[in-house]
Protein backbone atom coordinates (compact mmCIF):
# COMPACT_ATOMS: atom_id res chain seq x y z
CA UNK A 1 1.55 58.84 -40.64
CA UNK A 2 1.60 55.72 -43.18
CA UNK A 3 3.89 55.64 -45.37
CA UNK A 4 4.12 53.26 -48.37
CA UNK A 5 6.77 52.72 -51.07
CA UNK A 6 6.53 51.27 -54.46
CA UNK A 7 9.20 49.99 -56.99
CA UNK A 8 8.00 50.26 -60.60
CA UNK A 9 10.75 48.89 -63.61
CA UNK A 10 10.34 50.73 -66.55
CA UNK A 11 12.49 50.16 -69.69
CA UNK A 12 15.42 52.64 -70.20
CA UNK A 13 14.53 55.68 -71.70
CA UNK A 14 10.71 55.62 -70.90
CA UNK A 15 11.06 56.59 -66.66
CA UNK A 16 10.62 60.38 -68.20
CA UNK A 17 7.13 59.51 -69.97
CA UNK A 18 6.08 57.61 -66.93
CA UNK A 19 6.79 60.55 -64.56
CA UNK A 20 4.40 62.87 -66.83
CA UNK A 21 1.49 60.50 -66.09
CA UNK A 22 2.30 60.43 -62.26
CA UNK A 23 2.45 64.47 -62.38
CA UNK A 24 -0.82 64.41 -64.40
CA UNK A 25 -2.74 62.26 -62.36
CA UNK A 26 -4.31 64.11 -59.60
CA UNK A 27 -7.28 62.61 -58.41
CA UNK A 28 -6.70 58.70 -58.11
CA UNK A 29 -4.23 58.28 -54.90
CA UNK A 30 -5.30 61.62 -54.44
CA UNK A 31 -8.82 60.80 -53.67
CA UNK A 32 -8.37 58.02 -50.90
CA UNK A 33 -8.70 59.19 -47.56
CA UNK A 34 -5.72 60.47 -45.34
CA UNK A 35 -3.59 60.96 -48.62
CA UNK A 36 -1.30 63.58 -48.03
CA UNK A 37 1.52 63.21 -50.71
CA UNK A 38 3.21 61.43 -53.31
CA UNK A 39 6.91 61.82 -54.51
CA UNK A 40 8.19 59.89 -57.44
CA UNK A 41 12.08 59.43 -57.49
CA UNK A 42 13.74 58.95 -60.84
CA UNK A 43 17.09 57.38 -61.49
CA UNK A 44 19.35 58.52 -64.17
CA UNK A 45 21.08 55.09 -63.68
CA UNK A 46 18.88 52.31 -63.34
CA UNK A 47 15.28 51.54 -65.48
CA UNK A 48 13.20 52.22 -61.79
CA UNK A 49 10.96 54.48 -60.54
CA UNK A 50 10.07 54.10 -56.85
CA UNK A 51 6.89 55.54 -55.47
CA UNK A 52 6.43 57.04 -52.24
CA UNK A 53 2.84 57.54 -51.20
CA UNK A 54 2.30 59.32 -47.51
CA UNK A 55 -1.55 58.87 -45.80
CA UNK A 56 -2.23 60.15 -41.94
CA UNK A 57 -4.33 57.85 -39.81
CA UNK A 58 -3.35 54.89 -37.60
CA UNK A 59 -5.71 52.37 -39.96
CA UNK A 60 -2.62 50.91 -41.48
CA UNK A 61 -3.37 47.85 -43.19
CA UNK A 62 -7.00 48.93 -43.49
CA UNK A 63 -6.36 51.58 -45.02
CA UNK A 64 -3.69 50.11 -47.53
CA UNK A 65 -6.31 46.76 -48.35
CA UNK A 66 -9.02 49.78 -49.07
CA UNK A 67 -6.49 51.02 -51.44
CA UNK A 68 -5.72 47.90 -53.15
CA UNK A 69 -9.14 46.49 -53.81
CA UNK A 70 -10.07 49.82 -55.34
CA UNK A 71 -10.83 49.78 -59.08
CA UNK A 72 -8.99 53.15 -59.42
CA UNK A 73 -5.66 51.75 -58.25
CA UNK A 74 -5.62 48.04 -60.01
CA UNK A 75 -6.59 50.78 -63.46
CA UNK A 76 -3.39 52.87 -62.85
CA UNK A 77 -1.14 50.03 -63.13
CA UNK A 78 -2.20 48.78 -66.49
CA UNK A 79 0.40 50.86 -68.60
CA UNK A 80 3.60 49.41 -69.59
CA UNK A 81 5.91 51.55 -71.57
C-alpha cells in the first residue's frame, strides 16, 4: 500500500467550498490504477486542507510520476478560491 499526502492552503472561509469539489470529483484520482481511497481532512483552525490519497501496488515512484505527468491531475489543481 502507497500512501501519499498532500497539503493544499486555502484562504479562510473557502476550505468548505473546496471540500464539495473533492466529494464531487469521482473519476480523476479515482481512475489511476491501484487507487483505493482518498480522505480530505479539514481544519476548523488553520486555512489547510491536507489530502490523503491511498493506491495498492509496490510501483511506488512509478506509479506516483504516472500520476503527476497526467493531464487529469496538473487540471485539478488549477482552482484557487
Amino acid at each position: 500500500m502507497i500512501s501519499i499526502f498532500n497539503r493544499l492552503s486555502v484562504k479562510k472561509g473557502a476550505a468548505g467550498q473546496i471540500v464539495k469539489r473533492f466529494a464531487n470529483s469521482w473519476g480523476n484520482a479515482q481512475g489511476f490504477a491501484g487507487f483505493v481511497s482518498m480522505e480530505v481532512l479539514r481544519s476548523d483552525h488553520i486555512p489547510q486542507l491536507r489530502i490523503m490519497e491511498e493506491y495498492t501496488g509496490e510501483e511506488g515512484p512509478p506509479l506516483f510520476t504516472e500520476m503527476l505527468s497526467a493531464k487529469v491531475f496538473s487540471e485539478s489543481w488549477i482552482f484557487r478560491a
